[in-house]
N, C-alpha and C. Protein backbone atom coordinates (compact mmCIF):
# COMPACT_ATOMS: atom_id res chain seq x y z
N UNK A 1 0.84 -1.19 0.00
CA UNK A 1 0.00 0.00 0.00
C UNK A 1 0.88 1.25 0.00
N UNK A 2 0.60 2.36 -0.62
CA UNK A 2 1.67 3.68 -1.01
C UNK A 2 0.47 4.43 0.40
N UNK A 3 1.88 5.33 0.52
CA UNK A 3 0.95 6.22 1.95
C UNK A 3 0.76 7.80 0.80
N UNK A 4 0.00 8.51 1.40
CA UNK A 4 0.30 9.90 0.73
C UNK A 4 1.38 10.38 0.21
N UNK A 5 2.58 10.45 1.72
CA UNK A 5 3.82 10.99 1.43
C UNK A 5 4.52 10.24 0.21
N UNK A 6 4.11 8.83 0.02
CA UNK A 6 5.04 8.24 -1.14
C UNK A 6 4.03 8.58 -2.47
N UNK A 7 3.69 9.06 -2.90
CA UNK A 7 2.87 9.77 -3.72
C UNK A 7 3.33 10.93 -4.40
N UNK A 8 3.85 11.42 -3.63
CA UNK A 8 4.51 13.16 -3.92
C UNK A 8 5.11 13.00 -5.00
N UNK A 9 5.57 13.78 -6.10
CA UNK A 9 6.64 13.83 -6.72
C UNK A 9 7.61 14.40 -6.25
N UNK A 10 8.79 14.05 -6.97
CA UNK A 10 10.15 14.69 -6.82
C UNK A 10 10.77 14.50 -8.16
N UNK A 11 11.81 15.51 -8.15
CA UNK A 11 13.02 15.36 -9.16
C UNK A 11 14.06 14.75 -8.75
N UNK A 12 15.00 13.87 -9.41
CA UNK A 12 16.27 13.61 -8.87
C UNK A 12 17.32 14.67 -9.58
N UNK A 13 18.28 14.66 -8.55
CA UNK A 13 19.47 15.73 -8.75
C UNK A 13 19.38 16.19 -10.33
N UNK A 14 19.27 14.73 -11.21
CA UNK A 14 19.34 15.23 -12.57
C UNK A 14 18.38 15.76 -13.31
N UNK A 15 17.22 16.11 -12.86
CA UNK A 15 16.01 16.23 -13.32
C UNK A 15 14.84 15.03 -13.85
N UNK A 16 14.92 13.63 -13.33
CA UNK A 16 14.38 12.76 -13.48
C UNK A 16 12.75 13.00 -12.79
N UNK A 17 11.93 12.41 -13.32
CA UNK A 17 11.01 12.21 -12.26
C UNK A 17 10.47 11.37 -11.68
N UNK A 18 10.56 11.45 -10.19
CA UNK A 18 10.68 10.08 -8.82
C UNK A 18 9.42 10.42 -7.81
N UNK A 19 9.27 9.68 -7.02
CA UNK A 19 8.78 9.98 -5.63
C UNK A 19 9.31 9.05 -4.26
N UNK A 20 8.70 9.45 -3.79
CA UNK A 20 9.31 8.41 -2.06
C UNK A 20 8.94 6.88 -2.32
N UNK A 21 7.55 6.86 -3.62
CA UNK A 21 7.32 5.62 -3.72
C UNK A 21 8.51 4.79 -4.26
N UNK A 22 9.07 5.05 -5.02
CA UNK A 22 10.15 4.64 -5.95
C UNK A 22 11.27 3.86 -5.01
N UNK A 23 10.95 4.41 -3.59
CA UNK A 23 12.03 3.65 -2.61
C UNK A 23 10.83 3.12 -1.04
N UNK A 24 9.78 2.79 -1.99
CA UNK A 24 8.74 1.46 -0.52
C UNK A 24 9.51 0.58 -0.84
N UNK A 25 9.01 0.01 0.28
CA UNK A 25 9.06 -1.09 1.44
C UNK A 25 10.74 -0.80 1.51
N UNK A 26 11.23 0.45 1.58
CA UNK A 26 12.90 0.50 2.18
C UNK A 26 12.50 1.56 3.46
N UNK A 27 13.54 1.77 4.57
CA UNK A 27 13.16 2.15 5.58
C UNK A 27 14.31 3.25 5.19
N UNK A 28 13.72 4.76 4.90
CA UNK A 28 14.54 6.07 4.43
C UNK A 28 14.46 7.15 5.09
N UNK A 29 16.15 7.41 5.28
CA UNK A 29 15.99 8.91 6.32
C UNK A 29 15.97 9.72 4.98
N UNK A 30 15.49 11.03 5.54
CA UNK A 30 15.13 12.04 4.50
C UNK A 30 15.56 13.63 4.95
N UNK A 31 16.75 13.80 4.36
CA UNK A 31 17.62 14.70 5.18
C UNK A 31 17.63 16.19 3.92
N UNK A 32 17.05 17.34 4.59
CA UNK A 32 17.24 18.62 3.51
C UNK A 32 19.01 18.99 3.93
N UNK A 33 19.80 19.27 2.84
CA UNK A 33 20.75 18.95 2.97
C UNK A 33 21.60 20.86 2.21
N UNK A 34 22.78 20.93 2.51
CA UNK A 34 23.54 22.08 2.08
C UNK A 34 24.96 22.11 2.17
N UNK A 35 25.51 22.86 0.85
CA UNK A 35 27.03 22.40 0.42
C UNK A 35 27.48 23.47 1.40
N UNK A 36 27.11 24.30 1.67
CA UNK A 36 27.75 25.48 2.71
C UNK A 36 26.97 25.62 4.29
N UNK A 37 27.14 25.14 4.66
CA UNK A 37 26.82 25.00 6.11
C UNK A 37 27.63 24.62 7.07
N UNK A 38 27.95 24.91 7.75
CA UNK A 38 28.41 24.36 9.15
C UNK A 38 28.56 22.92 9.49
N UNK A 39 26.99 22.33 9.22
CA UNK A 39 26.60 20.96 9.48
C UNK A 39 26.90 20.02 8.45
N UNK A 40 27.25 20.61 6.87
CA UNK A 40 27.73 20.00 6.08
C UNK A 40 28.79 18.57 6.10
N UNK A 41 29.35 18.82 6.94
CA UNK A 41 30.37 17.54 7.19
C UNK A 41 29.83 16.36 7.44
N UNK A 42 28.43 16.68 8.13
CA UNK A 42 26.92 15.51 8.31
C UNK A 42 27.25 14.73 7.24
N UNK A 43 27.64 14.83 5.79
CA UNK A 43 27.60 13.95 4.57
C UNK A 43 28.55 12.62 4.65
N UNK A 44 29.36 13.12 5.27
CA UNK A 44 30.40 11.51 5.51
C UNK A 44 29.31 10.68 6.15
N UNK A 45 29.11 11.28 7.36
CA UNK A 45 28.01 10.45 8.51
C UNK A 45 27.04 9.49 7.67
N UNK A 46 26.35 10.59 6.69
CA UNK A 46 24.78 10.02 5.96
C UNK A 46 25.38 8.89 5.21
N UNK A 47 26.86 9.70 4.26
CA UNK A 47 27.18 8.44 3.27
C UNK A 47 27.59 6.68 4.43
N UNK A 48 28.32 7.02 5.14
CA UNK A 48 28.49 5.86 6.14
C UNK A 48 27.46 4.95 6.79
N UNK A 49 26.29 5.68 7.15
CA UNK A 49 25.27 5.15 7.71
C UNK A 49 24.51 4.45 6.47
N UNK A 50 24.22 5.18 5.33
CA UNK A 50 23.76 4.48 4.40
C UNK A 50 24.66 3.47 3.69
N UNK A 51 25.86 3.53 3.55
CA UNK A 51 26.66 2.31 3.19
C UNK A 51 26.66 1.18 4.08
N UNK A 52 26.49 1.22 5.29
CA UNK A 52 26.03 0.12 6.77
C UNK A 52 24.50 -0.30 6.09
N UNK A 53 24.03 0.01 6.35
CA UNK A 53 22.52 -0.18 6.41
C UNK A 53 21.92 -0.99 4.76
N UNK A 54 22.44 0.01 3.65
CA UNK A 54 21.85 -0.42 2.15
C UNK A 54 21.40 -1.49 2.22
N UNK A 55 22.07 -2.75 2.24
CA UNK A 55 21.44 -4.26 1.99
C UNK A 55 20.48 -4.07 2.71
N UNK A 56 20.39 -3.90 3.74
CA UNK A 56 19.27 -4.46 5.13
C UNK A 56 17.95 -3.42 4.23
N UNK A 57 17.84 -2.58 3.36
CA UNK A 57 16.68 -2.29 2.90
C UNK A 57 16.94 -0.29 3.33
N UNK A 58 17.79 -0.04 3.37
CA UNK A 58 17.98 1.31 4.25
C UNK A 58 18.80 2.40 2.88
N UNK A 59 17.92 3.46 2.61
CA UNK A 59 17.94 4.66 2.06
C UNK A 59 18.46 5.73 2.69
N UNK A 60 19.17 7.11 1.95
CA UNK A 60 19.05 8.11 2.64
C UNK A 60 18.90 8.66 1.69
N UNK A 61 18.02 10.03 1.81
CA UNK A 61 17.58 10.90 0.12
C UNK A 61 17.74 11.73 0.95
N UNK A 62 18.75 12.65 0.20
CA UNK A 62 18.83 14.03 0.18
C UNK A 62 18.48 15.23 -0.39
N UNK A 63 17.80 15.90 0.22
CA UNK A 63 17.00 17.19 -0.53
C UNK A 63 17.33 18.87 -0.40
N UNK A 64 18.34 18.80 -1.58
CA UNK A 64 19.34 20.11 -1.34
C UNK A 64 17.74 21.46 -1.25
N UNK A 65 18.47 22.39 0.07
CA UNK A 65 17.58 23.50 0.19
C UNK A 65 18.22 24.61 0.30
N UNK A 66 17.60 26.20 0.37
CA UNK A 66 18.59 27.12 0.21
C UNK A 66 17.64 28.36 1.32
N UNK A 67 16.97 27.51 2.13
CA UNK A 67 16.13 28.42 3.26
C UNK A 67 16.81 29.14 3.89
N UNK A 68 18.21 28.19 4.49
CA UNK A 68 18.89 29.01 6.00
C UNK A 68 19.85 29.47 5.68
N UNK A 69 20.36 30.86 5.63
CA UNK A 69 21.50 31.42 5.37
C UNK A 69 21.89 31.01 4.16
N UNK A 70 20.72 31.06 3.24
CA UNK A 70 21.46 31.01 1.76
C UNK A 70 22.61 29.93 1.49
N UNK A 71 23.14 28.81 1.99
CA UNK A 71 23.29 27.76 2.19
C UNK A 71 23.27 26.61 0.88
N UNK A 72 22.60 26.82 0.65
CA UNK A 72 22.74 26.24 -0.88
C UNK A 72 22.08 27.11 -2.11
N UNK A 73 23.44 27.73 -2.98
CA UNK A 73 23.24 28.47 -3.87
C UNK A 73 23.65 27.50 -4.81
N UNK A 74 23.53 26.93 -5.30
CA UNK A 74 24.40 26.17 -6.57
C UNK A 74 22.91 25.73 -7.20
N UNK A 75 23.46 25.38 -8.15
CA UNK A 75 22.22 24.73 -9.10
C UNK A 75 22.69 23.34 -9.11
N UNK A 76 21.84 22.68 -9.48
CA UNK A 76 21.18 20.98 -9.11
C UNK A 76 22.95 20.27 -10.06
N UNK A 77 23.04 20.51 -10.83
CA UNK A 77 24.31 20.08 -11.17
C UNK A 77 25.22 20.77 -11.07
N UNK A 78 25.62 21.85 -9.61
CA UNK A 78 26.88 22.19 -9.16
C UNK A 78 26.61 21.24 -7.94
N UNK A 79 25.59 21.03 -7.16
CA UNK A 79 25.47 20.03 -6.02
C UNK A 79 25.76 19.11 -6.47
N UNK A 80 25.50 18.07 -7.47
CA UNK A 80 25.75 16.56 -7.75
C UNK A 80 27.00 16.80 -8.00
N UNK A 81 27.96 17.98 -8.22
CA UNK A 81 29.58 17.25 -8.31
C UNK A 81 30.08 17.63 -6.72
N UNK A 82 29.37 19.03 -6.12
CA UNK A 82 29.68 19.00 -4.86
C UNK A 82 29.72 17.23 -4.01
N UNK A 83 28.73 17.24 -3.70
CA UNK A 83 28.27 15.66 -3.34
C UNK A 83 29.40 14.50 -3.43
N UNK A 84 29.60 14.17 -5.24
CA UNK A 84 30.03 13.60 -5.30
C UNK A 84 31.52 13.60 -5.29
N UNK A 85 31.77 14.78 -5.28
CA UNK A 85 33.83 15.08 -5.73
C UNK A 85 34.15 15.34 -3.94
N UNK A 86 33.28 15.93 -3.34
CA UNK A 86 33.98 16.34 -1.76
C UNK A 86 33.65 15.23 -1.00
N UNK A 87 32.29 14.44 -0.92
CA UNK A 87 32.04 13.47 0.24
C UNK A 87 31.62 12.14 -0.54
N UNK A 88 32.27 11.89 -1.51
CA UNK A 88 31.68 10.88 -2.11
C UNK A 88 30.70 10.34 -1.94
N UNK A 89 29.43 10.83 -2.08
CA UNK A 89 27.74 10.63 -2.11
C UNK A 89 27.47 9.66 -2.80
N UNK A 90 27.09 8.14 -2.15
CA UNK A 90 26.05 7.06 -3.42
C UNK A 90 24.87 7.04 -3.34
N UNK A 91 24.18 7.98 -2.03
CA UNK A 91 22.84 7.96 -1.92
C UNK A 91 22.13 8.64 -3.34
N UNK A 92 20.95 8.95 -2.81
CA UNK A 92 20.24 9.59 -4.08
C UNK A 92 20.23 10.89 -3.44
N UNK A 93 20.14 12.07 -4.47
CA UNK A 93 20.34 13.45 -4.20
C UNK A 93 19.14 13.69 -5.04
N UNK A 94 18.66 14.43 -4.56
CA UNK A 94 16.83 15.19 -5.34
C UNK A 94 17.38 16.86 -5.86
N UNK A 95 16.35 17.32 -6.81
CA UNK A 95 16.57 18.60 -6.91
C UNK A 95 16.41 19.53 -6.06
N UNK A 96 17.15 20.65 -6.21
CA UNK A 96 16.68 21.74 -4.98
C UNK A 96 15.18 21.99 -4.79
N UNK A 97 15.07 21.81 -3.57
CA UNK A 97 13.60 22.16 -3.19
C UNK A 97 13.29 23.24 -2.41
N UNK A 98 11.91 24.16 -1.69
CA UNK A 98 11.84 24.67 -0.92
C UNK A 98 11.04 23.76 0.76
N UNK A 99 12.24 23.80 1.53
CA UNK A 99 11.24 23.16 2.43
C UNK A 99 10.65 24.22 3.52
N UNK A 100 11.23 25.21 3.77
CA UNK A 100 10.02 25.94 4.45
C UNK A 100 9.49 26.93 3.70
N UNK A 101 8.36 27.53 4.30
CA UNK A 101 8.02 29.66 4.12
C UNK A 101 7.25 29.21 2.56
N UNK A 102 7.45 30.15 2.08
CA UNK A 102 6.37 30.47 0.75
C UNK A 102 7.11 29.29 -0.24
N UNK A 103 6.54 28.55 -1.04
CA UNK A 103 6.59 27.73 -2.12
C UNK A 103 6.88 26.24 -1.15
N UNK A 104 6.81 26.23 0.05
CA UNK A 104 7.28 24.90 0.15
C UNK A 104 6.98 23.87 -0.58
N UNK A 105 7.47 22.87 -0.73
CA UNK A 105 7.79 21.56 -1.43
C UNK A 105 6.61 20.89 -0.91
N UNK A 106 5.53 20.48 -1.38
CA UNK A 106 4.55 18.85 -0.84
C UNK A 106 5.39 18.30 -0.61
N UNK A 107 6.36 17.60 -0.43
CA UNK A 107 7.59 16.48 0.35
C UNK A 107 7.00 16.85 1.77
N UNK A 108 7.66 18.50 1.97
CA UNK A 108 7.72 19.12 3.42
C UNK A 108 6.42 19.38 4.14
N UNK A 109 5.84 20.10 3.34
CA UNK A 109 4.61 20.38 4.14
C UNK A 109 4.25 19.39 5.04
N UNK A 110 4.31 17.50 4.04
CA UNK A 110 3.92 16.29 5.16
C UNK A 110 4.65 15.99 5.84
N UNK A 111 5.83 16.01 5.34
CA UNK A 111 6.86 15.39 6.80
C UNK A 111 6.92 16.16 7.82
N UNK A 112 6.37 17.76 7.81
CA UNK A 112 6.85 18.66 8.58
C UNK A 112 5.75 18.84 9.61
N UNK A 113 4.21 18.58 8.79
CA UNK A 113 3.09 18.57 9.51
C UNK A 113 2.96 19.77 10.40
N UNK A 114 3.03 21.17 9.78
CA UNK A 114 2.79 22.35 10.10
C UNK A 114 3.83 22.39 11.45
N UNK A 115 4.35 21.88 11.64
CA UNK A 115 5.85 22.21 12.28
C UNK A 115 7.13 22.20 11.58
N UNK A 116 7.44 23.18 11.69
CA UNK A 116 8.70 24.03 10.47
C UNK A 116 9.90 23.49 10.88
N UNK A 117 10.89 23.05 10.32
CA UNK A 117 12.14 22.74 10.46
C UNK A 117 13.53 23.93 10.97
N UNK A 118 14.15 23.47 11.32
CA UNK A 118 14.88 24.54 12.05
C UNK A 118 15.73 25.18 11.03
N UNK A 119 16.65 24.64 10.25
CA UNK A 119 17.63 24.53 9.76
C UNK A 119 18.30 23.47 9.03
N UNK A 120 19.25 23.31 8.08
CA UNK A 120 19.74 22.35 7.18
C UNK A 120 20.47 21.07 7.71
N UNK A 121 19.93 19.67 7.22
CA UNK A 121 20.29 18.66 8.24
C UNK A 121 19.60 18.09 9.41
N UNK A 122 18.13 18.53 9.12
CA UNK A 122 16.95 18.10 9.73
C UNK A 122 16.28 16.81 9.07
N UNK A 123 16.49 15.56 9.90
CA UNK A 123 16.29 14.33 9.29
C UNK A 123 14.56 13.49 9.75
N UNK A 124 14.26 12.96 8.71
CA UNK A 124 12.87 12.58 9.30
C UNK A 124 13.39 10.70 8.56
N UNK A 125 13.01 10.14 9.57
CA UNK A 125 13.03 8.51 9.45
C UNK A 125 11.66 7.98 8.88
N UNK A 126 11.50 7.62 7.69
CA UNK A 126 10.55 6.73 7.35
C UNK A 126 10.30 5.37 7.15
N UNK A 127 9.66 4.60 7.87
CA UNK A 127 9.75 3.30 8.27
C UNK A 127 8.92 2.53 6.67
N UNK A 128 9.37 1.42 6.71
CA UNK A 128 8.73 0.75 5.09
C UNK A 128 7.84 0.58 4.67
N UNK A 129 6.90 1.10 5.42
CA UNK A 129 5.52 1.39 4.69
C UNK A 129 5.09 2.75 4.89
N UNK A 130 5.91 3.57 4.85
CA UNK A 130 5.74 4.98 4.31
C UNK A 130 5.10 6.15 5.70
N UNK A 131 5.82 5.63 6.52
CA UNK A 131 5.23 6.44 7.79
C UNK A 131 6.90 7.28 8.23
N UNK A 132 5.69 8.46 8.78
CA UNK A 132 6.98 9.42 9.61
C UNK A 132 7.26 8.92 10.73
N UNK A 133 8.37 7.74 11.17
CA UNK A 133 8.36 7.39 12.65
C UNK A 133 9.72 8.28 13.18
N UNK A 134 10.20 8.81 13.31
CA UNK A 134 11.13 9.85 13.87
C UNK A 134 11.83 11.14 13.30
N UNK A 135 12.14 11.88 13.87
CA UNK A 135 12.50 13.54 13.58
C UNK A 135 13.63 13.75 14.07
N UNK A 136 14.55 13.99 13.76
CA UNK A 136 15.89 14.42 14.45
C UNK A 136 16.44 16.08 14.00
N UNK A 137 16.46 16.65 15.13
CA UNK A 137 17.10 17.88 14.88
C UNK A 137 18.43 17.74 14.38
N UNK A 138 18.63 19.16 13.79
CA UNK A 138 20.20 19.03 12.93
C UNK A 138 21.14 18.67 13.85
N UNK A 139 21.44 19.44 14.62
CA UNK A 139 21.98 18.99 15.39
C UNK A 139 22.87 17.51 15.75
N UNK A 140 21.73 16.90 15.81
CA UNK A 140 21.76 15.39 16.11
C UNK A 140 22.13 14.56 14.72
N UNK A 141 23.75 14.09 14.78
CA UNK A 141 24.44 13.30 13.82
C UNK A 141 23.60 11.86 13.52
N UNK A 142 23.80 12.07 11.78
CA UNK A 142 23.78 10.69 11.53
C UNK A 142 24.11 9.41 11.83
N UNK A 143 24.87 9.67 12.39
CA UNK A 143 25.58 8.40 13.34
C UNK A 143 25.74 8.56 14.95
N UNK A 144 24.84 8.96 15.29
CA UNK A 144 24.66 9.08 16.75
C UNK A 144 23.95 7.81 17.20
N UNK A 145 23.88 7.63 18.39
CA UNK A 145 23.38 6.33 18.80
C UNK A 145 21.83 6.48 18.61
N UNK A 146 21.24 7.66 18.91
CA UNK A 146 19.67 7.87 18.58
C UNK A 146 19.16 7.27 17.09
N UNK A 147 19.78 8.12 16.45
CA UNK A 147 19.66 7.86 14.93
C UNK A 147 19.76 6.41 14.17
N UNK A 148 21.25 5.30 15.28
CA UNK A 148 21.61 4.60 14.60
C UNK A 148 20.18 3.51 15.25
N UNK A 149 20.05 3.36 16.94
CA UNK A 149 18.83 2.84 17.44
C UNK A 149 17.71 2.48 16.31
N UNK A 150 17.05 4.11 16.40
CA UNK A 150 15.77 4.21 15.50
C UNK A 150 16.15 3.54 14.31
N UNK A 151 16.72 3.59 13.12
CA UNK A 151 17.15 2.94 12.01
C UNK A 151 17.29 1.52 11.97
N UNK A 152 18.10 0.77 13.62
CA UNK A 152 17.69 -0.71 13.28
C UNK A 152 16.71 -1.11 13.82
N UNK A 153 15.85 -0.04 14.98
CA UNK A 153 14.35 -0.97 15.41
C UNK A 153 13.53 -0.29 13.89
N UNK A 154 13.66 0.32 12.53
CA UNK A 154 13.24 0.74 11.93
C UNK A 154 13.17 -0.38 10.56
N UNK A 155 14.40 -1.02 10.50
CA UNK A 155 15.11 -2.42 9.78
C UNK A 155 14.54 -3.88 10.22
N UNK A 156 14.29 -3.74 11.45
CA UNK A 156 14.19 -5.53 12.06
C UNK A 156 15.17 -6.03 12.08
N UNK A 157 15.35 -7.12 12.53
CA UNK A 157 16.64 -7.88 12.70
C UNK A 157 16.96 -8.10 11.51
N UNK A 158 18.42 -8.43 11.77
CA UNK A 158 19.49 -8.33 10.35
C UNK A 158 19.21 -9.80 9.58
């Protein structure tokens, strides 16, 4: 069964067109993401956690945004070499989106559920049948024990 949120469209980095469905029954963090930030270094983390996890059914989609401090200025193919030439990225990278304030993205509006995201590197865990089961502030690394927890009670046993 597809939930709403896997319904949505999206673009991938290259201009393809995808949605969340394209990755059911996988259990996917869903991280708005930026080549100039602070928190940027988060990308080793995401690429690591998703290189652990892949077989077991485990995604991470990244959704370049340019809300906080202008943070991501590049266009969709200056990010895919960012990505790939600085943190070697194998996840999937989406086109720039808006996730908060005026034009937001349908992605955000549901994952965000009229609670606004703080800042870039705000991760939402979706379990394999298309539910929002956790929220992690930026803050809080991809590879923190919270994150890594939720992800294998999110997997089932190996």
């Amino acid at each position: 069964m597809t939930t709403p949120l896997e319904q949505i469209s999206v673009k991938t980095v290259d201009g393809a067109a995808s949605s969340l469905g394209a990755f059911g029954g996988k259990v996917r963090l869903i991280v708005n993401v930026a080549s100039a930030c602070g928190l940027t270094p988060q990308y080793t983390a995401l690429e690591a956690v998703y290189r652990k996890y892949k077989a077991r059914g485990f995604e991470v989609l990244a959704f370049p945004a340019n809300e906080f401090g202008a943070q991501e200025p590049g266009t969709d193919a200056e990010i895919k070499t960012f990505c790939s030439t600085k943190y070697d990225v194998t996840f999937p990278v989406f086109s720039k989106i808006v996730v908060k304030g005026d034009g937001q993205h349908p992605l955000y509006a549901a994952l965000t559920s009229g609670k606004d995201i703080t800042w870039n590197f705000e991760k939402f865990l979706v379990d394999r049948d298309g539910n929002v089961v956790e929220r992690f502030t930026p803050d809080v690394t991809p590879d923190s024990e919270k994150v890594i927890a939720s992800i294998e009670k999110a997997l089932g046993p190996a």
